[in-house]
Protein backbone atom coordinates (compact mmCIF):
# COMPACT_ATOMS: atom_id res chain seq x y z
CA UNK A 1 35.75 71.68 137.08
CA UNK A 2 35.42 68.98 139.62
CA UNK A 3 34.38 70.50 143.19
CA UNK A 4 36.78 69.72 146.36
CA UNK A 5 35.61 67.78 149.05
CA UNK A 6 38.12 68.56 151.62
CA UNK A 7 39.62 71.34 152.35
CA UNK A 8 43.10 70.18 152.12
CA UNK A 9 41.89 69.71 148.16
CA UNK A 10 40.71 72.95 147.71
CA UNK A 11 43.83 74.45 149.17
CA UNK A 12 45.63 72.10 146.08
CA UNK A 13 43.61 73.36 143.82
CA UNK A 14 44.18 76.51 144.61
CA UNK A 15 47.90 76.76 144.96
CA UNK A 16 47.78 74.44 141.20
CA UNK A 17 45.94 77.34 139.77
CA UNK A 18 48.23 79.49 141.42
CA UNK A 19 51.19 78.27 139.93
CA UNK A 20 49.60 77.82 136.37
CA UNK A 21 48.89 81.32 136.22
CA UNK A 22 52.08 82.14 137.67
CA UNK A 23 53.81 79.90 134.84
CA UNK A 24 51.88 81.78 132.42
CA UNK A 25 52.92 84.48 133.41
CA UNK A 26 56.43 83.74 133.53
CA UNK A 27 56.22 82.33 129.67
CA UNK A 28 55.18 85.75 128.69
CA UNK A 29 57.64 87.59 130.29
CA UNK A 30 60.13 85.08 128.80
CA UNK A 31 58.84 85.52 125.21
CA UNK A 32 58.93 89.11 125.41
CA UNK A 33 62.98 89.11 126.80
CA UNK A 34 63.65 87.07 123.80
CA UNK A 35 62.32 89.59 121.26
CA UNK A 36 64.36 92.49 123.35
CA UNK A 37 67.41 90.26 123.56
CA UNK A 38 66.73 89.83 119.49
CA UNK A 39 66.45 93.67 119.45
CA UNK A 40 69.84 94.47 121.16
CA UNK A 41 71.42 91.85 119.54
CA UNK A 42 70.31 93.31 115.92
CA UNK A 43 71.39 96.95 117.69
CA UNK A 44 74.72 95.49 118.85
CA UNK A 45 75.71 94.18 114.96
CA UNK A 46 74.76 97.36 113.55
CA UNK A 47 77.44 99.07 116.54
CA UNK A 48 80.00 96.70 115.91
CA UNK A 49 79.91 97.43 112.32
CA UNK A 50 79.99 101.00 112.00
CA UNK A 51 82.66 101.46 115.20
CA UNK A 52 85.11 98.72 112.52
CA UNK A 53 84.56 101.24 109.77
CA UNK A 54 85.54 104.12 111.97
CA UNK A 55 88.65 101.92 113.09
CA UNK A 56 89.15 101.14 109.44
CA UNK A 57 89.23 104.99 108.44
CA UNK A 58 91.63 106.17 111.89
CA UNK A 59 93.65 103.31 111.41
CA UNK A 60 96.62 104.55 110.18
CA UNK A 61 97.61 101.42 108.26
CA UNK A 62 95.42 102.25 105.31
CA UNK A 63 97.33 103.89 102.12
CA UNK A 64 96.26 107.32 101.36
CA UNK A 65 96.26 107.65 97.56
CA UNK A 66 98.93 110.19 96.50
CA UNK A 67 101.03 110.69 98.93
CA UNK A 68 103.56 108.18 97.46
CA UNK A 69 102.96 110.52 94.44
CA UNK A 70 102.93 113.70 95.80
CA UNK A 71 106.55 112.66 98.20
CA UNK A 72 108.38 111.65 94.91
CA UNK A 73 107.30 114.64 93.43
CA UNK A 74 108.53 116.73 96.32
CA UNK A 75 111.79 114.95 96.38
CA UNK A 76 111.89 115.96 92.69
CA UNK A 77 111.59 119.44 92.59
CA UNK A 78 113.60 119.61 95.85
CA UNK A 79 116.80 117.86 93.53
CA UNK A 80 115.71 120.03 90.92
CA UNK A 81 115.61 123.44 92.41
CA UNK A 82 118.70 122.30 94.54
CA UNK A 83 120.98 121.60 91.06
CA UNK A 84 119.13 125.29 89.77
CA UNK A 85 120.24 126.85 92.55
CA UNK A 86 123.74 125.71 92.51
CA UNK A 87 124.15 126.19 89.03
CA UNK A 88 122.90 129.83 89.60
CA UNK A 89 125.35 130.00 92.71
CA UNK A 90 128.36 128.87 90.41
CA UNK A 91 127.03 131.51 87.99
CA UNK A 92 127.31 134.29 90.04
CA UNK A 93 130.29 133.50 91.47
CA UNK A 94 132.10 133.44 88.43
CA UNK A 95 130.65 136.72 88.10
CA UNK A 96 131.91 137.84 90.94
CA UNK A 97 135.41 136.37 90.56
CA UNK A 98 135.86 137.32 86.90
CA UNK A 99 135.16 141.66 87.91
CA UNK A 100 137.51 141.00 91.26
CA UNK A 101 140.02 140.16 88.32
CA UNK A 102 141.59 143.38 86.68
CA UNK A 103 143.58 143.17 83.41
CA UNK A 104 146.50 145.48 82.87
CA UNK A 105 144.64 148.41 81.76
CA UNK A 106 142.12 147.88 84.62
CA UNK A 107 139.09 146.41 82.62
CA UNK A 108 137.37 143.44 82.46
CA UNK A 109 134.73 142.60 80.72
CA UNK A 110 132.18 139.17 81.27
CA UNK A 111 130.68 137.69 78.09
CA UNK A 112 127.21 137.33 78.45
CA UNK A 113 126.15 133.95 77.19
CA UNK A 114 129.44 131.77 78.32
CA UNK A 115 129.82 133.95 81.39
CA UNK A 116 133.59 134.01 81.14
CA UNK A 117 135.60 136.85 81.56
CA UNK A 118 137.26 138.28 78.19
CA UNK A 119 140.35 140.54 78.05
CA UNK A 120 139.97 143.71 75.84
């Protein structure tokens, strides 16, 4: 290291040291907000994916198996029960109507299977 001769040198010297160390410095801080700006970044990808699969399970666009199924189905045994019930309905009825109606003597019977009334 060469010696100053003049103080206007050393004070160069100094402040070149100075600002070497200072640039040092600097580099490392650098480096080491790279590797946490790598960090975050790798955190910030793993976010991003798990808050789209929590969007792609709430989103309400996706097709729940079965329900298709299980709404035909529905629909089915609502036709179903509705034709069961009116058949019963008209069953009864005819019931109904066929003891209202009296025959001369005042009887009436109702035949069991074809559920129509027959005269005695």
């Amino acid at each position: 290291m060469k010696q100053p001769t003049t103080v206007k040198e050393a004070k160069s010297m100094v402040k070149e040291r100075w600002l070497d160390h200072r640039v040092e410095r600097l580099s490392k801080e650098n480096d080491e907000l790279r590797e946490a700006v790598d960090e975050l970044r790798v955190d910030l990808d793993d976010a991003q994916g798990r808050s789209k699969e929590t969007l792609a399970a709430l989103s309400k666009n996706r097709r729940r198996p079965g329900r298709m199924k299980w709404l035909v189905l529905a629909g089915g045994a609502y036709v179903l029960g509705a034709k069961a019930g009116r058949a019963r309905y008209e069953q009864i009825a005819g019931w109904a109507r066929s003891v209202s109606k009296q025959n001369g003597n005042g009887t009436t019977t109702v035949d069991v299977v074809t559920d129509t009334p027959k005269k005695v």
